[in-house]
Protein backbone atom coordinates (compact mmCIF):
# COMPACT_ATOMS: atom_id res chain seq x y z
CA UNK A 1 -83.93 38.87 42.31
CA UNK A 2 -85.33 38.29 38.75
CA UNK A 3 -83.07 39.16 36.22
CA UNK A 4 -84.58 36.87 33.28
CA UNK A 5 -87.93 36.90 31.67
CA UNK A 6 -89.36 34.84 28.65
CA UNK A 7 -91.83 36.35 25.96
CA UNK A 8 -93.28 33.75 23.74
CA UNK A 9 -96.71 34.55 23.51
CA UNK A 10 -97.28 35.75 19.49
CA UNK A 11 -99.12 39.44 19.20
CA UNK A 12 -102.31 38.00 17.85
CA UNK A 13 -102.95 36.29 21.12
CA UNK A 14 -101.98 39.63 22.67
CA UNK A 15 -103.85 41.75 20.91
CA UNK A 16 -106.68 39.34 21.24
CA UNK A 17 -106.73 38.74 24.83
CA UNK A 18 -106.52 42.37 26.13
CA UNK A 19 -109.03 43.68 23.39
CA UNK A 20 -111.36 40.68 25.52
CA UNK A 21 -111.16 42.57 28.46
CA UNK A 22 -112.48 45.54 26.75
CA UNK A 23 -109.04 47.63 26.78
CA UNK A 24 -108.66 49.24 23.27
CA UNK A 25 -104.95 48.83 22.81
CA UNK A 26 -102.93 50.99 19.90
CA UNK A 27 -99.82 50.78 18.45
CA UNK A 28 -98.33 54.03 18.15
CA UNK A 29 -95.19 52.62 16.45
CA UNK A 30 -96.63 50.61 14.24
CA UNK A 31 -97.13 46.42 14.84
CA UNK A 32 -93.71 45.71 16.82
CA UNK A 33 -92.23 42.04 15.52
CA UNK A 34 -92.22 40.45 18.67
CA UNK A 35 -89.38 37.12 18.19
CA UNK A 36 -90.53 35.10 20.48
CA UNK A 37 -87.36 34.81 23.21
CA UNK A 38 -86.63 32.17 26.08
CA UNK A 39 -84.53 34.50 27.56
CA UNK A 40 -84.99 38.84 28.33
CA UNK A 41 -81.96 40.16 30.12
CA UNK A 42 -81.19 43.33 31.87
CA UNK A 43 -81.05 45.53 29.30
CA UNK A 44 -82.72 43.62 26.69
CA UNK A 45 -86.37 45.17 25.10
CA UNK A 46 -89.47 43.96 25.67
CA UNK A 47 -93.54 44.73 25.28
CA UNK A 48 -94.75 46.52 27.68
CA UNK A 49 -98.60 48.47 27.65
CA UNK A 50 -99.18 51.60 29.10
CA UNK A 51 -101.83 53.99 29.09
CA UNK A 52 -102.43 55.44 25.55
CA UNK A 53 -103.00 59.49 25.15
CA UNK A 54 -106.52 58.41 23.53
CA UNK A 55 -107.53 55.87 26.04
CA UNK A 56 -107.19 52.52 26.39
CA UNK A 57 -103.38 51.24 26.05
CA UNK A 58 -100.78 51.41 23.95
CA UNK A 59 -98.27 48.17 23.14
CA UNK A 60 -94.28 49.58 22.52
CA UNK A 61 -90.77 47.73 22.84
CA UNK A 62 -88.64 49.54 25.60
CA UNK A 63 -85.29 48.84 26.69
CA UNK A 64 -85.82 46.32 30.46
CA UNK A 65 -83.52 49.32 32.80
CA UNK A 66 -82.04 52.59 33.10
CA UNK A 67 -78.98 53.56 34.65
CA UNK A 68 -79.18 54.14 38.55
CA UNK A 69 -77.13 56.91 40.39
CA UNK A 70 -73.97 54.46 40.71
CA UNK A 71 -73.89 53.07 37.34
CA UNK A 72 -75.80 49.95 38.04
CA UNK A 73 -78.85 49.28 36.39
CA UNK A 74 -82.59 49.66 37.71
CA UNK A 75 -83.99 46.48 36.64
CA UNK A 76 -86.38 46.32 39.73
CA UNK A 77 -87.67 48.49 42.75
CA UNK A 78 -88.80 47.65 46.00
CA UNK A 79 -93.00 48.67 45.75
CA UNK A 80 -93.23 48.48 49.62
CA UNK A 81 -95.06 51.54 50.90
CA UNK A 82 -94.53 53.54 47.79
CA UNK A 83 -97.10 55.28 45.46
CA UNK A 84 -96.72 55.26 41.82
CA UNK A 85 -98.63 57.98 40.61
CA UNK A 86 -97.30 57.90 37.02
CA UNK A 87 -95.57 56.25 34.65
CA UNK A 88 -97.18 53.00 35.62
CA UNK A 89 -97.02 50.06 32.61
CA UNK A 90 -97.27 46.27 32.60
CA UNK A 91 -94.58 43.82 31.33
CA UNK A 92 -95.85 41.10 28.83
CA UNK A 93 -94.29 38.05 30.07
CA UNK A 94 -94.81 34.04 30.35
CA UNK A 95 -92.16 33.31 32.50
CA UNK A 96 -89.61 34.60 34.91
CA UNK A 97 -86.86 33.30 36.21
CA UNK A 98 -85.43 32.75 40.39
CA UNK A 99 -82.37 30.89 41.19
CA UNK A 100 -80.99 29.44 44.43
CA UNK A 101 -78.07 28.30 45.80
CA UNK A 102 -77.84 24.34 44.95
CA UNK A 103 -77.22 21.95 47.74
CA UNK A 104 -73.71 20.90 48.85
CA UNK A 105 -72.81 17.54 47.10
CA UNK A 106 -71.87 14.51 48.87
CA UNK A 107 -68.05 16.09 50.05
CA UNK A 108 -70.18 18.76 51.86
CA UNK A 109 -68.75 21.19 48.95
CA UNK A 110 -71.10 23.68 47.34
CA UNK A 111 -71.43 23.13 43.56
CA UNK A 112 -70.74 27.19 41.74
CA UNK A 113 -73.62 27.05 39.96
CA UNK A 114 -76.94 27.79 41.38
CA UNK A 115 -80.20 26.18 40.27
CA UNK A 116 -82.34 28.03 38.14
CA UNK A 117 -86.03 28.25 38.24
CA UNK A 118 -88.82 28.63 35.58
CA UNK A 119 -91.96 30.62 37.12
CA UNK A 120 -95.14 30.15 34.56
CA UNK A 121 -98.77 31.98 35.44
CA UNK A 122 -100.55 28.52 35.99
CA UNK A 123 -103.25 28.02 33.20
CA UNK A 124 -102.61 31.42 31.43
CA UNK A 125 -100.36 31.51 28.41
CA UNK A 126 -98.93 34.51 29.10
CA UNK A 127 -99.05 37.30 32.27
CA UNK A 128 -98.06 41.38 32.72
CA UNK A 129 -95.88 41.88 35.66
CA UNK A 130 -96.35 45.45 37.31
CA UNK A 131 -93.38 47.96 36.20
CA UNK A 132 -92.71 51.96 35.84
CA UNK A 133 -91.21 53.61 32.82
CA UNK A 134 -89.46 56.75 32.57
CA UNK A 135 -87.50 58.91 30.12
CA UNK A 136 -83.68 58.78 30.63
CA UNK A 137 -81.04 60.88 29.05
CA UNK A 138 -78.63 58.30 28.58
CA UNK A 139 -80.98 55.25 26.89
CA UNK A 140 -84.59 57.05 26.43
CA UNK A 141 -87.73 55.43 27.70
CA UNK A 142 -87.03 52.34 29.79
CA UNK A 143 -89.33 50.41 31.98
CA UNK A 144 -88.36 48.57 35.25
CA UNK A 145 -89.78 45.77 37.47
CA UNK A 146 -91.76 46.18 40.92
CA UNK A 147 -91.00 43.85 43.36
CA UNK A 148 -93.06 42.32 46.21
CA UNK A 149 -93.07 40.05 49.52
CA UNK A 150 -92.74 36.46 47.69
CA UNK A 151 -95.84 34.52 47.71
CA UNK A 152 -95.79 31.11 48.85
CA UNK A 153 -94.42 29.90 45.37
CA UNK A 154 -91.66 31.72 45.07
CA UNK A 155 -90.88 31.87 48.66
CA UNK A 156 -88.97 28.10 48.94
CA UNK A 157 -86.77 30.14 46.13
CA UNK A 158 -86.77 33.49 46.73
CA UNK A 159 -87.19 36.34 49.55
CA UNK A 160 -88.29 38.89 46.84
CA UNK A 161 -90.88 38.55 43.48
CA UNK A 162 -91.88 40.35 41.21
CA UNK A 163 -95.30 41.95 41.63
CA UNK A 164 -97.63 40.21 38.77
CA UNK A 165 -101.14 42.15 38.15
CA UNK A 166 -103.91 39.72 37.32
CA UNK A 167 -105.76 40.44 34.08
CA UNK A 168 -109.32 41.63 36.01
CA UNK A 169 -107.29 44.18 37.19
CA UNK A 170 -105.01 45.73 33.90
CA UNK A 171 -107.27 48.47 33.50
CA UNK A 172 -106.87 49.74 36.88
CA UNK A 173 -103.59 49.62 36.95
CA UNK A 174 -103.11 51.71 33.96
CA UNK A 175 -105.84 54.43 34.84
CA UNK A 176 -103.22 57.54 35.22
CA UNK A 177 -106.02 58.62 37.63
CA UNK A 178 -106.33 55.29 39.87
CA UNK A 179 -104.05 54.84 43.42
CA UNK A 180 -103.91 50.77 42.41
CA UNK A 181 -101.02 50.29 45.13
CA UNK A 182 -103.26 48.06 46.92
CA UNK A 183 -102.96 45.73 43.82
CA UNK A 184 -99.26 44.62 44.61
CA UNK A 185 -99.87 41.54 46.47
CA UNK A 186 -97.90 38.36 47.04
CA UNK A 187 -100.54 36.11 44.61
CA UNK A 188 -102.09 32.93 46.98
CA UNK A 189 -100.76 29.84 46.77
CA UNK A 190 -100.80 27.55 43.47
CA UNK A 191 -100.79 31.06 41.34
CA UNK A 192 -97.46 29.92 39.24
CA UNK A 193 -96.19 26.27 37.85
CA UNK A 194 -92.37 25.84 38.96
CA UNK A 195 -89.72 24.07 36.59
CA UNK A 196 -86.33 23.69 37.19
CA UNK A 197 -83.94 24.79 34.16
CA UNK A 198 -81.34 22.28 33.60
CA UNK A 199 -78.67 23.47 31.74
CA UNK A 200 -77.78 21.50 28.75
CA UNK A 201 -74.59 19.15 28.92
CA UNK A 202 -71.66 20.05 27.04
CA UNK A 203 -70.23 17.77 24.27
């Protein structure tokens, strides 16, 4: 299941593209210095919007998990029949990352390491994928991942992905008084370009 985003896309363009769709978005911490970053691992901190006391949305850096019961981290939930009715936020992404098992060479032997895949939102330059914050008493406000039935581009890859929210719908899904469960949807066919991440050769 994902474990790796990428966040490339520079504020401006951020700050641009959801003010075009009419969401007033704050910054309640002041203008966060968003590096842009091939790689966000469990644990790592990245944008995410939620709804803003004031209206609109609000843009803050929050760590990517929180500690489950058994010590291992919640970096994604299952969405499947559940209602979120609060503490619903979208994750500022432009990639994520799948991998899969690579085929057995020409000895019939299994190489160790699997093939991993590049997932890009196909002629956007950046997408939110649906999460859920929450305050925890071990690492403060943390936001994790919802996960979906794959849709047929991650499904040659994958039997899980990550539930992405399409921009008509942002403001919906962060209305605290909206029931947008109906939004997490496997996307239709085509929605994402797919890459395979070669790993670069040693010397």
């Amino acid at each position: 299941m994902c474990n790796e985003q990428a966040r490339r896309v520079a504020l401006g363009l951020l700050r641009y593209d959801i003010n075009d769709l009419r969401i007033p978005v704050h910054f309640p911490e002041g203008l966060p210095n968003l590096e842009p970053t091939d790689s966000i691992r469990i644990t790592d901190r990245n944008a995410i919007l939620r709804a803003a006391p004031v209206g609109g949305a609000e843009l803050v850096v929050r760590r990517w998990s929180w500690p489950g019961t058994h010590g291992k981290p919640v970096y994604n939930l299952r969405s499947d029949g559940r209602r979120f009715d609060r503490g619903r936020c979208l994750i500022v992404a432009d990639a994520f990352f799948e991998f899969s098992d690579p085929a057995p060479d020409a000895d019939g032997r299994r190489p160790r390491r699997k093939r991993k895949w590049r997932f890009e939102k196909r002629g956007e330059p950046w997408f939110a994928i649906a999460g859920i914050w929450r305050e925890h008493p071990q690492v403060g406000e943390a936001y994790t991942m919802l996960t979906i039935p794959p849709g047929a581009d991650v499904a040659p890859y994958h039997d899980r992905q990550v539930a992405v929210i399409e921009r008509r719908d942002f403001a919906q899904w962060l209305d605290p008084e909206a029931r947008p469960e109906h939004l997490l949807q496997p996307p239709p066919p085509v929605s994402f370009d797919v890459s395979e991440v070669i790993a670069p050769v040693g010397p």
